[in-house]
Protein backbone atom coordinates (compact mmCIF):
# COMPACT_ATOMS: atom_id res chain seq x y z
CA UNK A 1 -168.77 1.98 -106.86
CA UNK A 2 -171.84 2.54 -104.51
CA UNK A 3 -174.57 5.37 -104.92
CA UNK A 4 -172.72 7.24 -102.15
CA UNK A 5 -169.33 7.82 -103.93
CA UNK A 6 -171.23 9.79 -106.33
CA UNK A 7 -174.08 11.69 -104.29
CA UNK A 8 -173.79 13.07 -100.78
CA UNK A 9 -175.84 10.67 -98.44
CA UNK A 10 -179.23 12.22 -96.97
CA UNK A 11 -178.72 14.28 -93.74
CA UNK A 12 -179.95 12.15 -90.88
CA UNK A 13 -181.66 15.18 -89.23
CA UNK A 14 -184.87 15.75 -90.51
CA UNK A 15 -185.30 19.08 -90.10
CA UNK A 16 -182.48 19.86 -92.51
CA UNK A 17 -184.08 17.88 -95.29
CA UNK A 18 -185.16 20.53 -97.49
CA UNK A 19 -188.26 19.12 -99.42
CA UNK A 20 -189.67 15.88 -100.00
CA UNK A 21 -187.45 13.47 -102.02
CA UNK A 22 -188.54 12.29 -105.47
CA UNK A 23 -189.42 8.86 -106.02
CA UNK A 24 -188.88 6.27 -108.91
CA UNK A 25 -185.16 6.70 -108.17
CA UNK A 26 -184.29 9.87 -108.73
CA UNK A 27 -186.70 10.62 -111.84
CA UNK A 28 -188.95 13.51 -110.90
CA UNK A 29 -192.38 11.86 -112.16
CA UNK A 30 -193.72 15.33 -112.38
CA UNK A 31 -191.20 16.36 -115.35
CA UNK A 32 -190.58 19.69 -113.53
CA UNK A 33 -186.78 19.21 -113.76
CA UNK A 34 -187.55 18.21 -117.37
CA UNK A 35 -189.29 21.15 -118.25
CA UNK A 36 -186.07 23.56 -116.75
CA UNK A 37 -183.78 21.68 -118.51
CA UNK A 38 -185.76 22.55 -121.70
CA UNK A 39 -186.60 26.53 -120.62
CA UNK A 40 -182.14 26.45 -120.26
CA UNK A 41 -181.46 24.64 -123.20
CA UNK A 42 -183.83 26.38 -125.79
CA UNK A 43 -184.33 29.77 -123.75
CA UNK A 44 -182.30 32.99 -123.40
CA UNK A 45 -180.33 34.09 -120.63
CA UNK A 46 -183.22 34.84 -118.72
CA UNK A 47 -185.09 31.60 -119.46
CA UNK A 48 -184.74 30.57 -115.80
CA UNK A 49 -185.52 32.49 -112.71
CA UNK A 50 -183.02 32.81 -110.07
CA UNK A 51 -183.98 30.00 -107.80
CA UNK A 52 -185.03 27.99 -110.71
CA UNK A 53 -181.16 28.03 -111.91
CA UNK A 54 -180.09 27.26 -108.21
CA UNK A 55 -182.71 24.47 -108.17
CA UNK A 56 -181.22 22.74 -111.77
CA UNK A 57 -177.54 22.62 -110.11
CA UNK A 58 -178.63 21.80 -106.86
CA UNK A 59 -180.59 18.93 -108.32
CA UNK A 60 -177.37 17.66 -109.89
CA UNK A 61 -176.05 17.08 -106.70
CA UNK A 62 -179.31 15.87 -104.99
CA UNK A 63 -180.87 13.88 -107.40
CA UNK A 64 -183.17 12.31 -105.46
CA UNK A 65 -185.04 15.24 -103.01
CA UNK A 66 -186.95 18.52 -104.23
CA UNK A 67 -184.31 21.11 -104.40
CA UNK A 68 -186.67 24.18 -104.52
CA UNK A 69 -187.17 25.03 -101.22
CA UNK A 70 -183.14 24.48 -100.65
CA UNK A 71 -182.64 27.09 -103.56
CA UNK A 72 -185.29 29.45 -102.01
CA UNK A 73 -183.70 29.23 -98.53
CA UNK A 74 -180.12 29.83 -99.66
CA UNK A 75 -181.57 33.25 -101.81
CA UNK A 76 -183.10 34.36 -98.64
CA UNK A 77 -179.60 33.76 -96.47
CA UNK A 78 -177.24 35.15 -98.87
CA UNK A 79 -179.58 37.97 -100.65
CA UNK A 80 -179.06 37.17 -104.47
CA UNK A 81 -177.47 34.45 -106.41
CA UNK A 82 -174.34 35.74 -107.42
CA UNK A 83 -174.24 36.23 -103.53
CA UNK A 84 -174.95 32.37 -103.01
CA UNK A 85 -172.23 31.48 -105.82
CA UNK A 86 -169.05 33.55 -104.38
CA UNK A 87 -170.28 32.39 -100.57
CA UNK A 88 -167.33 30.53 -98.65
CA UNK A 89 -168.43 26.75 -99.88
CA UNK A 90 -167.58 25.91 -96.65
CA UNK A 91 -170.44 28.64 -95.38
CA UNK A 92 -172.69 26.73 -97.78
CA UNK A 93 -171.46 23.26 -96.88
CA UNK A 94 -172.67 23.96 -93.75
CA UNK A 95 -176.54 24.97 -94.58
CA UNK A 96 -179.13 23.13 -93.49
CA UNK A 97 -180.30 20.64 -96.58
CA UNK A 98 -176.63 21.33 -98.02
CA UNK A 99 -173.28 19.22 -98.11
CA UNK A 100 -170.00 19.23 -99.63
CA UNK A 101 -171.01 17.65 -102.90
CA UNK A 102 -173.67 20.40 -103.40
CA UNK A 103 -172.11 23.45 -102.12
CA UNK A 104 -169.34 22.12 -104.41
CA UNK A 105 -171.63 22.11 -107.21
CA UNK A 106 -172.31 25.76 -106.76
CA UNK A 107 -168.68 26.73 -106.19
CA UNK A 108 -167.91 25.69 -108.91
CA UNK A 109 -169.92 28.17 -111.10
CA UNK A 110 -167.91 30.96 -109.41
CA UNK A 111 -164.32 29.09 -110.28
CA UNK A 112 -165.19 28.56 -113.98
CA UNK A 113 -166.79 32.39 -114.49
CA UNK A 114 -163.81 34.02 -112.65
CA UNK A 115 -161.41 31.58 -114.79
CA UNK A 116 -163.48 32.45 -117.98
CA UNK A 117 -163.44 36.17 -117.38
CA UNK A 118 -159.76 36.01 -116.70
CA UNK A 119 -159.04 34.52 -119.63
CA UNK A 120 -161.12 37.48 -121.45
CA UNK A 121 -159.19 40.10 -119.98
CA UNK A 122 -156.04 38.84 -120.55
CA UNK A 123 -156.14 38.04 -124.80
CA UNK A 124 -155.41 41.93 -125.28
CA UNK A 125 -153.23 44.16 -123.65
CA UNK A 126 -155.80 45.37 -120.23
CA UNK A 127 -155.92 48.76 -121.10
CA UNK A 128 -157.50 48.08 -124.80
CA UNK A 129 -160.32 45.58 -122.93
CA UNK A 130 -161.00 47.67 -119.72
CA UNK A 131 -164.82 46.24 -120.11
CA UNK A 132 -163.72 42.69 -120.13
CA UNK A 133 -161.23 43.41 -117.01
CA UNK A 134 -163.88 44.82 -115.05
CA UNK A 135 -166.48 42.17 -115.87
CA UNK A 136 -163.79 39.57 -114.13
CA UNK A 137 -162.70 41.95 -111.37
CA UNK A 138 -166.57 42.36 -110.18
CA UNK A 139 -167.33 38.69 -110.63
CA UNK A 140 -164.02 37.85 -107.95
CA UNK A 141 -164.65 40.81 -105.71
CA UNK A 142 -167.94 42.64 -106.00
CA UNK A 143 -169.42 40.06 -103.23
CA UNK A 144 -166.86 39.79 -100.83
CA UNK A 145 -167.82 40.15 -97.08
CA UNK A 146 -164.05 42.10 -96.35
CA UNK A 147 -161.76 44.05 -98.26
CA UNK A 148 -159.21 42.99 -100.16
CA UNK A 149 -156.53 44.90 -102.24
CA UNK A 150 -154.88 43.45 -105.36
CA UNK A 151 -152.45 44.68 -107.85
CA UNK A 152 -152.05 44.03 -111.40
CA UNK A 153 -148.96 44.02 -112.43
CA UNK A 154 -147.91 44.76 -116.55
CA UNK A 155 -145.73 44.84 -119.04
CA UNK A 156 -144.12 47.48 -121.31
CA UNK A 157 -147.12 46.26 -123.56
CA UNK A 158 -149.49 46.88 -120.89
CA UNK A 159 -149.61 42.69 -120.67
CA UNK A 160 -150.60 41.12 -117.20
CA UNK A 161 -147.50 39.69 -115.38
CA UNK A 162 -149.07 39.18 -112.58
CA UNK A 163 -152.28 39.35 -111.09
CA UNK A 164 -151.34 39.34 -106.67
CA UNK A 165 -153.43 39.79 -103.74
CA UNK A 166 -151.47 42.24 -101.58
CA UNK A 167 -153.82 42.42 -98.09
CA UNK A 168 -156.85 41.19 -97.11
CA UNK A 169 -158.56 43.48 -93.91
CA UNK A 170 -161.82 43.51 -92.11
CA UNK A 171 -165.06 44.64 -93.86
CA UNK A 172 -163.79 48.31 -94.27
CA UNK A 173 -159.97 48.50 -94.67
CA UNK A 174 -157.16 46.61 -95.40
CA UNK A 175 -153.42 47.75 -95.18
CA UNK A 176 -151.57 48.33 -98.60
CA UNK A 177 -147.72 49.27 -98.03
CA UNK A 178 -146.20 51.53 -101.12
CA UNK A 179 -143.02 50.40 -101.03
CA UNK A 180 -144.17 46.76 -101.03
CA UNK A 181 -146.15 46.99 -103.83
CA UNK A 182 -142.82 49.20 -105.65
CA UNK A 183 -140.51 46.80 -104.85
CA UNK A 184 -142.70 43.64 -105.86
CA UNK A 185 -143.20 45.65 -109.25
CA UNK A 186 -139.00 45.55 -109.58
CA UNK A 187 -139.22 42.16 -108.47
CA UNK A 188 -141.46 41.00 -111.48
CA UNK A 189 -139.75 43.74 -114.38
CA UNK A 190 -143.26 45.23 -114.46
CA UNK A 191 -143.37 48.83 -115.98
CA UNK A 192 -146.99 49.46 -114.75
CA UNK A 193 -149.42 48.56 -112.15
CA UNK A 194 -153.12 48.81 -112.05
CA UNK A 195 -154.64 49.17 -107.93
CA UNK A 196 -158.01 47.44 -107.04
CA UNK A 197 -159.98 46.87 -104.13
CA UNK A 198 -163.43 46.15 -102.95
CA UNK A 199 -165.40 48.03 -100.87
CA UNK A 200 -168.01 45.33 -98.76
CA UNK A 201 -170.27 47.95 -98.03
CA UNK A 202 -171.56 47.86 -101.91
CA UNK A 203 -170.34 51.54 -102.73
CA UNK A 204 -167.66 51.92 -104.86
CA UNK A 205 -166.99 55.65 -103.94
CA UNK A 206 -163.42 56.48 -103.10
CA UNK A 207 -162.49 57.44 -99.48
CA UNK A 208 -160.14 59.70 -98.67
CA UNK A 209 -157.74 57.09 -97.21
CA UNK A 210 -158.05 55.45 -101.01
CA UNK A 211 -156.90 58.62 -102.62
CA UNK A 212 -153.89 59.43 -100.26
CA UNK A 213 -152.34 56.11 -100.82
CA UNK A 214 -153.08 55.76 -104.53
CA UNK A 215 -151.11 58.96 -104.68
CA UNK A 216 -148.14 57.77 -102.52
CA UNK A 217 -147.60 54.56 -105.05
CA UNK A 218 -147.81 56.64 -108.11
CA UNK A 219 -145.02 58.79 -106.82
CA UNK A 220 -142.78 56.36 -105.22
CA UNK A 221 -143.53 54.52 -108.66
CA UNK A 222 -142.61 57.69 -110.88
CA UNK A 223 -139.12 57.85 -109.23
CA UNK A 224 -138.55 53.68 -110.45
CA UNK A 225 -140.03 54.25 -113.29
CA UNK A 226 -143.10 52.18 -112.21
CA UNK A 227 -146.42 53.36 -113.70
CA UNK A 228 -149.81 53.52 -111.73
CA UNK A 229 -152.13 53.82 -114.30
CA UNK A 230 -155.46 53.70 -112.28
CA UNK A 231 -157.12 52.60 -109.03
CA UNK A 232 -160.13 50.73 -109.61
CA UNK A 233 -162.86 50.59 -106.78
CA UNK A 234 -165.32 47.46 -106.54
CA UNK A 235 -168.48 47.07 -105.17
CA UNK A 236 -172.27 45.79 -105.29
CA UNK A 237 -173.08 48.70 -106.74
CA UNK A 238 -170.66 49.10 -109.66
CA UNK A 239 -167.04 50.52 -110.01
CA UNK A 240 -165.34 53.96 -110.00
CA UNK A 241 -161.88 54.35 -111.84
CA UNK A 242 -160.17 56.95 -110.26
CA UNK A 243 -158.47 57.99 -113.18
CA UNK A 244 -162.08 58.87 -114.84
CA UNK A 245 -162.79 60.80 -112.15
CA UNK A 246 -159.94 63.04 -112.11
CA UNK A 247 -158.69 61.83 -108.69
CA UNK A 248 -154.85 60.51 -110.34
């Protein structure tokens, strides 16, 4: 096994090479990369700065160049990390100075928290860990460029079943059917269904159009038997339940 089935070659262009490599084969003789990994190891969560934490996994996948001025760049095209982490990997495959082995080093990230915080939502029935179920809900959907609507789908115990994508749109609607979303409840032997979507724009304030069809699948779900027992709104900028606010 050569170098190459490990690392992503150089690019050939020049201009895409985003800082000078290191020398010595890959050690960085100024012990800057040494020094992060001790400020992440020994430090709290805020240890690391937010291109400092792009630069360490970066550097993983680029062992041999200065990854600063990569992390920098991809901060300033995306606007924030968690931005940078839920990009399309093929967006960031694509970056000057980037690759498929490094954007996959940053996709990852996203996979494992979204897995994580799945896994934290779903040890107790959703409706007695609504904090942990919105902590993975905004890590899959607060950064999304369109909208997307899901349903959750539960149990008698309030359990998930299932967890579905129902429509994906353009960055400020998407089509959700009642009756599809009914029937696919029968279909599974759910008793009760939780609504999300995000909204791209970063506000999670309802629109009228989100209230008039939360409405029409809580009362084609009352006549099955199917509970709706809130719509939950995504964004940059937080989340609105619209059962707290007195809107179901």
């Amino acid at each position: 096994m050569n170098e190459h089935d490990l690392f992503e070659a150089p690019p050939a262009d020049a201009a895409n090479d985003p800082g000078p490599r290191l020398r010595d084969s890959g050690h960085d003789p100024s012990g800057h990369r040494a020094r992060l990994r001790k400020r992440l190891l020994e430090g709290g969560p805020d240890a690391l700065a937010d291109h400092e934490l792009l630069e360490y996994l970066l550097a993983t996948a680029i062992p041999r160049r200065d990854t600063k001025p990569l992390a920098r760049a991809l901060l300033r095209r995306f606007g924030s990390l968690p931005a940078v982490f839920t990009a399309d990997p093929r967006t960031l495959a694509r970056h000057p100075g980037m690759g498929e082995t490094s954007a996959a080093a940053l996709h990852v990230v996203a996979v494992a928290a979204r897995r994580f915080a799945r896994v934290r939502a779903s040890e107790q029935p959703l409706l007695a860990s609504w904090q942990a179920l919105i902590d993975y809900l905004a890590i899959d959907m607060a950064h999304l460029t369109v909208e997307r609507v899901r349903v959750l789908y539960l149990d008698i115990k309030n359990r998930l079943v299932a967890d579905e994508a129902v429509s994906e749109g353009t960055t400020d609607e998407a089509a959700v059917h009642p009756r599809e979303v009914i029937r696919r409840a029968l279909d599974l032997g759910a008793s009760a269904l939780i609504l999300v979507h995000n909204h791209p724009s970063g506000s999670p304030q309802p629109s009228r159009a989100d209230i008039q069809v939360t409405h029409r699948i809580a009362e084609a779900g009352q006549h099955l038997g199917i509970t709706v027992h809130d719509h939950v709104i995504i964004g940059r900028e937080g989340h609105v339940s619209l059962k707290a606010k007195g809107l179901l």
